[in-house]
Protein backbone atom coordinates (compact mmCIF):
# COMPACT_ATOMS: atom_id res chain seq x y z
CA UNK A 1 0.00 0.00 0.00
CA UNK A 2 1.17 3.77 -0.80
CA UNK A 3 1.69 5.99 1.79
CA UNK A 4 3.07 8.54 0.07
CA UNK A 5 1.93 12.09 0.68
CA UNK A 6 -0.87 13.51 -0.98
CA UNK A 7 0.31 17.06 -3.26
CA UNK A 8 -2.12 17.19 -6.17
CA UNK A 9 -6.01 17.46 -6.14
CA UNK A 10 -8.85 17.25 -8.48
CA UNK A 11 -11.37 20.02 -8.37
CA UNK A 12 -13.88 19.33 -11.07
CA UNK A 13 -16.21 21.94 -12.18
CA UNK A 14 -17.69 21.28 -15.18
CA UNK A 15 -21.36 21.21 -13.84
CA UNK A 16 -24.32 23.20 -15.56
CA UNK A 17 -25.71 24.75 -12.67
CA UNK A 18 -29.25 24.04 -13.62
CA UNK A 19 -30.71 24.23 -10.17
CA UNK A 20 -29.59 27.70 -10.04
CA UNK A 21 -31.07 28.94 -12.83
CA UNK A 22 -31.17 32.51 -13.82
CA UNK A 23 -28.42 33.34 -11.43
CA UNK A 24 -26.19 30.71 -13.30
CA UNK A 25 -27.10 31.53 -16.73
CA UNK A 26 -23.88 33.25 -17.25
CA UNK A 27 -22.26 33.01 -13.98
CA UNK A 28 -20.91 29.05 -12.96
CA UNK A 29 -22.28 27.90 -9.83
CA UNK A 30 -19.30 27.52 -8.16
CA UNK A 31 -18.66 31.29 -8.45
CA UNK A 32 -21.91 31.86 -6.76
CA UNK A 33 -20.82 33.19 -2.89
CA UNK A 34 -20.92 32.08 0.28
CA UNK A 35 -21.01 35.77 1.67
CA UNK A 36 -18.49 36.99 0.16
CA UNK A 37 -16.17 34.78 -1.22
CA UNK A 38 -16.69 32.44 -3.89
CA UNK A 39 -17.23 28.27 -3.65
CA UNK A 40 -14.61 27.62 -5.34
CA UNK A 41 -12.33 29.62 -3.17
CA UNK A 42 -13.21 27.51 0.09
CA UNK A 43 -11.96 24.03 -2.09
CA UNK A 44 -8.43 25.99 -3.26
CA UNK A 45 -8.10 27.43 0.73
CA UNK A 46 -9.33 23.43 1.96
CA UNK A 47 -6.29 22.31 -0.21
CA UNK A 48 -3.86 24.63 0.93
CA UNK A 49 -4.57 24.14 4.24
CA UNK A 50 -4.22 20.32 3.46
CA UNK A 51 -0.37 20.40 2.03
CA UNK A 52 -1.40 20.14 -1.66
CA UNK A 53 0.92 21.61 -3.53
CA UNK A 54 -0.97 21.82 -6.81
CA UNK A 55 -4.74 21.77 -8.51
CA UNK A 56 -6.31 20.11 -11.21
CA UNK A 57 -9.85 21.80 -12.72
CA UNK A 58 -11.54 20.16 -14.70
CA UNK A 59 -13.68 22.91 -16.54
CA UNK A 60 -16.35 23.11 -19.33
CA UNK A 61 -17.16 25.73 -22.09
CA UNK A 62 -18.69 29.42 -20.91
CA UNK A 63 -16.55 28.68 -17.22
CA UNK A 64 -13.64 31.11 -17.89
CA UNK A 65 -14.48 33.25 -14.78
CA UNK A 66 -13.56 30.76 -12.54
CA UNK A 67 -9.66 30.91 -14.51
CA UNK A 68 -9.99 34.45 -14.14
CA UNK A 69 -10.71 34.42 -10.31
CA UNK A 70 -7.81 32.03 -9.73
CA UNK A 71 -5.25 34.45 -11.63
CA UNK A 72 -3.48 37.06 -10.43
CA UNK A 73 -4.83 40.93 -10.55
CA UNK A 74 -3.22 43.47 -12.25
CA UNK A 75 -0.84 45.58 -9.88
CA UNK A 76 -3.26 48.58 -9.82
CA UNK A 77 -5.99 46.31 -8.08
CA UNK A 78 -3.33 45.48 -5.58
CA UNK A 79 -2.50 48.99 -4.29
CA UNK A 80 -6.79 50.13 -4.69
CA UNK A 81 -7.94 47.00 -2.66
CA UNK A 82 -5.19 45.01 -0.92
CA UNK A 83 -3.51 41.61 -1.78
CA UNK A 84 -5.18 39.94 1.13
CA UNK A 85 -8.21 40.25 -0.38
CA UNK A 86 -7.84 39.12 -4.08
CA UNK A 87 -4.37 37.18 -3.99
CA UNK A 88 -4.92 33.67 -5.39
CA UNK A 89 -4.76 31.37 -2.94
CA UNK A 90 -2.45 28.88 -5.71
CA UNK A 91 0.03 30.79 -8.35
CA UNK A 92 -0.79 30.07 -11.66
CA UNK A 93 1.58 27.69 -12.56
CA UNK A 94 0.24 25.40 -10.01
CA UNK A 95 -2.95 25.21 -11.66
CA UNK A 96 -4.29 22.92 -14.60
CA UNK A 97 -7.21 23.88 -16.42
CA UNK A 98 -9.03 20.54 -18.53
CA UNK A 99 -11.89 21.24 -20.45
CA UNK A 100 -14.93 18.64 -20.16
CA UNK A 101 -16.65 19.73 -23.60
CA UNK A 102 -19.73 17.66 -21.91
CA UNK A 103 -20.80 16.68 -18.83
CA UNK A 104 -20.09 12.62 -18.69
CA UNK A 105 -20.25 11.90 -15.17
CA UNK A 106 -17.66 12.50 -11.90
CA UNK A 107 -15.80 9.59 -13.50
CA UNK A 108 -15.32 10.82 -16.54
CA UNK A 109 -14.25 14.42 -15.41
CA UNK A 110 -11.77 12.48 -13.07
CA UNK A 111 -10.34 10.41 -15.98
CA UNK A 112 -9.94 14.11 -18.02
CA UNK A 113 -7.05 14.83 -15.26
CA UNK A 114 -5.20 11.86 -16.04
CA UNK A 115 -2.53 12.46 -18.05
CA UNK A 116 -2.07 15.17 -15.30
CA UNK A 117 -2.03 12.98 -12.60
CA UNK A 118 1.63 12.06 -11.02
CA UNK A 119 1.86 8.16 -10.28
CA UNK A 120 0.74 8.27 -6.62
CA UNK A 121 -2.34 9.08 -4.55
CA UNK A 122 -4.39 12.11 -5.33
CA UNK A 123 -7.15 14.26 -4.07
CA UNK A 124 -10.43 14.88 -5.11
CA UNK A 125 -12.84 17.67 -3.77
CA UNK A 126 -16.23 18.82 -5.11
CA UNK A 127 -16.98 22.03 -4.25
CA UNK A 128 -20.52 22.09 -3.44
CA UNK A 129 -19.93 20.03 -0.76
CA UNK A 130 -18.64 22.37 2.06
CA UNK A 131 -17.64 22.00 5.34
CA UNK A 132 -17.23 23.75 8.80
CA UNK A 133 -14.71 22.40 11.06
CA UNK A 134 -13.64 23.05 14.44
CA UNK A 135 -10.03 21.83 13.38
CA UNK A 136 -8.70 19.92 11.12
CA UNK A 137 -10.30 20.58 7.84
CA UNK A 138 -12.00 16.97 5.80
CA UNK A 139 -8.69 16.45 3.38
CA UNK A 140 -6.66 17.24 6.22
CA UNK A 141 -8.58 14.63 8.12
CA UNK A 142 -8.46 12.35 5.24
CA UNK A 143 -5.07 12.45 4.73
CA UNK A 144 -4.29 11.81 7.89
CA UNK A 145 -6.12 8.82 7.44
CA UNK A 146 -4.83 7.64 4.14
CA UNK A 147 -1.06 8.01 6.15
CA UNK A 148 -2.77 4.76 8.77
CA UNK A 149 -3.68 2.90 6.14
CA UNK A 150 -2.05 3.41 2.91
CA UNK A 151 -5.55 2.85 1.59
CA UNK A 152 -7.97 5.26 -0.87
CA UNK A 153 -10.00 7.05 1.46
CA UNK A 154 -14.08 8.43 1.08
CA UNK A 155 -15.08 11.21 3.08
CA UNK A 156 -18.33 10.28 4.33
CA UNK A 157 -21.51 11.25 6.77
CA UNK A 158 -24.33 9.57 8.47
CA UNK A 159 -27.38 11.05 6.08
CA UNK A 160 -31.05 9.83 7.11
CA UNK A 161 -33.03 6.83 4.99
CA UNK A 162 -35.14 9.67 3.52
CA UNK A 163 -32.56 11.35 1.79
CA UNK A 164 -29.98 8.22 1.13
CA UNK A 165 -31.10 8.11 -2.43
CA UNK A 166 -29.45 11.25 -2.86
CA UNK A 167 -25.96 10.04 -2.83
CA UNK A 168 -23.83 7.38 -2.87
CA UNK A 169 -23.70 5.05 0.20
CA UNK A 170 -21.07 2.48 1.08
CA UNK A 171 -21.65 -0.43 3.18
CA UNK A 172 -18.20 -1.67 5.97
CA UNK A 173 -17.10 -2.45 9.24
CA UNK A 174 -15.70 -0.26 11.83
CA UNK A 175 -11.48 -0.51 11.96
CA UNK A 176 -11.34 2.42 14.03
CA UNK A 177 -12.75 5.51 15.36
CA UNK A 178 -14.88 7.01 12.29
CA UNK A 179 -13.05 5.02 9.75
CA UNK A 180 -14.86 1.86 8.22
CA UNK A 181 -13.45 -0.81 5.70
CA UNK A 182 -15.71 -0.45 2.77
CA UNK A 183 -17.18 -3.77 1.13
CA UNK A 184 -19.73 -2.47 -1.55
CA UNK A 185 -20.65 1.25 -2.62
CA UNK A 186 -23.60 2.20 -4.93
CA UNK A 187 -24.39 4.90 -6.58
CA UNK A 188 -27.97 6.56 -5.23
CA UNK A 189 -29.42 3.39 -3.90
CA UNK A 190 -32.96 2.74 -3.44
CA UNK A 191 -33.77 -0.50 -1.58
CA UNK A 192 -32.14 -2.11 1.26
CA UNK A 193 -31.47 1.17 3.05
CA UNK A 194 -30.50 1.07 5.99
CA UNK A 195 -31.35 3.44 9.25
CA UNK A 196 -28.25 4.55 9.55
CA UNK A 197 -26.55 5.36 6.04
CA UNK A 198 -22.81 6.21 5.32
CA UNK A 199 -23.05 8.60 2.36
CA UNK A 200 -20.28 9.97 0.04
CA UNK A 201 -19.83 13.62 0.80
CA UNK A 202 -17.24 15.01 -1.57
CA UNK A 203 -14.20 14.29 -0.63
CA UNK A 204 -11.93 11.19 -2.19
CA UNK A 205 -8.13 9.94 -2.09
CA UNK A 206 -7.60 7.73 -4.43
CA UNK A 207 -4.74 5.73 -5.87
CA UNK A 208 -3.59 5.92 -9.14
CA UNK A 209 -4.52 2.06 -9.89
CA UNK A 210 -8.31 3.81 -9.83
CA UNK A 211 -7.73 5.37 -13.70
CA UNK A 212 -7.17 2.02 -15.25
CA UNK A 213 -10.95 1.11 -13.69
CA UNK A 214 -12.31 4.60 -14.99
CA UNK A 215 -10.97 3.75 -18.72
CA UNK A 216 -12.41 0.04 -18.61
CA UNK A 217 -15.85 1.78 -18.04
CA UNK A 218 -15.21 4.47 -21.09
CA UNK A 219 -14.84 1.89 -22.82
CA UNK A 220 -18.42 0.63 -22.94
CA UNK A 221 -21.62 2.32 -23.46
CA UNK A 222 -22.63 4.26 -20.61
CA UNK A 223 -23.55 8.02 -21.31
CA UNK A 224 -22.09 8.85 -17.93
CA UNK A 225 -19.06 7.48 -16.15
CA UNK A 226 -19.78 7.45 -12.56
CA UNK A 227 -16.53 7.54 -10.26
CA UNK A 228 -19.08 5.41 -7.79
CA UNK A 229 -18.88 2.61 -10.57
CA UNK A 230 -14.85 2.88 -10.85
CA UNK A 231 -14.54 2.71 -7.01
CA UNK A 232 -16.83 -0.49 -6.74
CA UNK A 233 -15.21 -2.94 -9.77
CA UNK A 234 -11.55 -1.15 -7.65
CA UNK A 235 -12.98 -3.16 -4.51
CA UNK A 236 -13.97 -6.17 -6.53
CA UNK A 237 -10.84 -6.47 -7.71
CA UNK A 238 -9.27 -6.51 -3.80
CA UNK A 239 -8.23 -2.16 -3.67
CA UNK A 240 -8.61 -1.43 -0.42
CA UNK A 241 -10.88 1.43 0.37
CA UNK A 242 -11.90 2.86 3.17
CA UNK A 243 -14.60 5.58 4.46
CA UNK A 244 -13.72 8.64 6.76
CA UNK A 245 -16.60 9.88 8.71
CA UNK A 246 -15.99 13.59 8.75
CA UNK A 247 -16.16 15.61 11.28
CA UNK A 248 -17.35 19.26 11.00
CA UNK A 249 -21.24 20.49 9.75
CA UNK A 250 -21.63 19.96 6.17
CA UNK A 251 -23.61 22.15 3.51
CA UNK A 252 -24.55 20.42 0.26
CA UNK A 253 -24.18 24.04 -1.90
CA UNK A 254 -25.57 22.04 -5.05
CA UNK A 255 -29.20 22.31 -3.36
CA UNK A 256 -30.76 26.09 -2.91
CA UNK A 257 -31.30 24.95 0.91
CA UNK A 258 -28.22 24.42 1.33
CA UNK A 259 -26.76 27.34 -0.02
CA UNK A 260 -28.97 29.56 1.65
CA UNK A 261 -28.13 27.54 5.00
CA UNK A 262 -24.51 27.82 4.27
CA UNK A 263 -24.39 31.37 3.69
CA UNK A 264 -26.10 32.29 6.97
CA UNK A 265 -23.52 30.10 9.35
CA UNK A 266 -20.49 31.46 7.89
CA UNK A 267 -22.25 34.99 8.22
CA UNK A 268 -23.07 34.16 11.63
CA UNK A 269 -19.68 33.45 12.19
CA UNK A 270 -18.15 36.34 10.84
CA UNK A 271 -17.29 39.06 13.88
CA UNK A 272 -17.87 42.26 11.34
CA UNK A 273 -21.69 40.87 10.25
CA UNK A 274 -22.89 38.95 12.69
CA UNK A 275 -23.54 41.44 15.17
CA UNK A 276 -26.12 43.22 12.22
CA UNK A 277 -27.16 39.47 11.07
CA UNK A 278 -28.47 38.06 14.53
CA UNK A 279 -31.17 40.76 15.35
CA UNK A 280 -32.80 40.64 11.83
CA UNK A 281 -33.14 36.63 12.45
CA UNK A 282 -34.19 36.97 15.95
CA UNK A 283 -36.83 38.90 15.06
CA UNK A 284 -37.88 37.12 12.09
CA UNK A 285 -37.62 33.91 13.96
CA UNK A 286 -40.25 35.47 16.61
CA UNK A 287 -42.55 36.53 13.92
């Protein structure tokens, strides 16, 4: 098993955004702010925070503003604003940009990043899944993790039976505190759920061995290539994978409640809103 450290992520972002529709009509979803800083941004900062050392997007057509936010500013927006404030959080030339000319699936937009892709373990993060954490942020969890075990690792969360057919669930046993041995994964399941359901949340560290699974499945006639699907013929074939139960509140961003929900605990955090934020809920709360 590889152990080695993880330096390069995945950060696809080739979605359409249809859920968000006018507001993403011209404008990608993951530009779309959580107060005042974009989605994206909170992925690139995760990373950072993490150790990784460089980032992989995998774009589509008409997404050119999230390039543009990740590049430097010209020196005159410097001295007007401040670096602090619009500094990229990676330089450019520790950024890829891959263009997904259709959306095909996670897998698909994974496989994109391959040639990429150094021979050893990798991150991937989607950005509308984001997180809150008291410490350690999920990839730095994960990779603390993936060091135990040598192991791919899924971030993961305890979602109710309601909503388990929103995501993919993975069925283990406990090895150790929060971290479970994974035996099967499917994609969005919809019988045999149980109570207590370990969903995928976002957050992946995979081993390189996981791209020749993604290319077996391009290979056949599938209109999408789900990374779920790659990840369950990896465990067939003995990979050993293992699921990370995060800890921190998550926001799925990729649903309007969630956004909305998102946006008003990072305000509520924030010492130079909240103080104006929590009387305007208060009192709406009372009415």
């Amino acid at each position: 098993m590889s152990k080695s450290p993880i330096k390069v992520a995945v950060i696809p972002v080739a979605g359409l955004g249809r859920r968000f529709l006018p507001a993403t009509k011209v404008m990608p979803k993951e530009m779309l702010p959580i107060v005042d800083k974009p989605i994206v941004q909170y992925a690139t900062e995760e990373a950072k925070a993490a150790g990784i050392e460089k980032l992989i997007f995998i774009t589509a057509p008409g997404k050119t503003s999230i390039e543009d936010h990740l590049s430097p500013h010209p020196d005159s927006d410097r001295d007007r604003i401040g670096p602090s404030l619009i500094e990229p959080v990676f330089k450019s030339d520790r950024c890829a940009f891959v263009r997904q000319d259709k959306p095909r699936g996670l897998g698909h937009a994974v496989g994109r990043a391959q040639s990429w892709l150094p021979d050893e373990p990798f991150a991937v993060i989607l950005p509308d899944e984001l997180f809150s954490c008291s410490q350690d942020n999920p990839l730095q969890q994960m990779i603390k993790a993936h060091r135990k075990t040598g192991g791919s690792i899924i971030a993961t969360q305890s979602v109710p039976r309601a909503q388990a057919s929103n995501y993919g669930i993975i069925d283990g046993e406990s090895v150790d505190q929060n971290l479970y041995q994974i035996h099967t994964i499917r994609e969005k399941p919809h019988t045999d759920l149980k109570d207590d359901n370990l969903a995928v949340v976002g957050r992946y560290i995979l081993t390189p061995d996981i791209l020749s699974d993604i290319e077996n499945i391009m290979t056949g006639e599938a209109s999408e290539i789900q990374l779920t699907d790659a990840i369950a013929r990896a465990i067939r074939r003995g990979s050993s994978f293992y699921g990370l139960s995060i800890t921190g509140e998550r926001f799925d961003c990729g649903q309007k409640a969630g956004f909305v929900a998102a946006n008003l605990a990072f305000a509520l955090k924030r010492k130079d809103i909240s103080d104006d934020l929590k009387p305007y809920l208060q009192d709406l709360l009372g009415k």
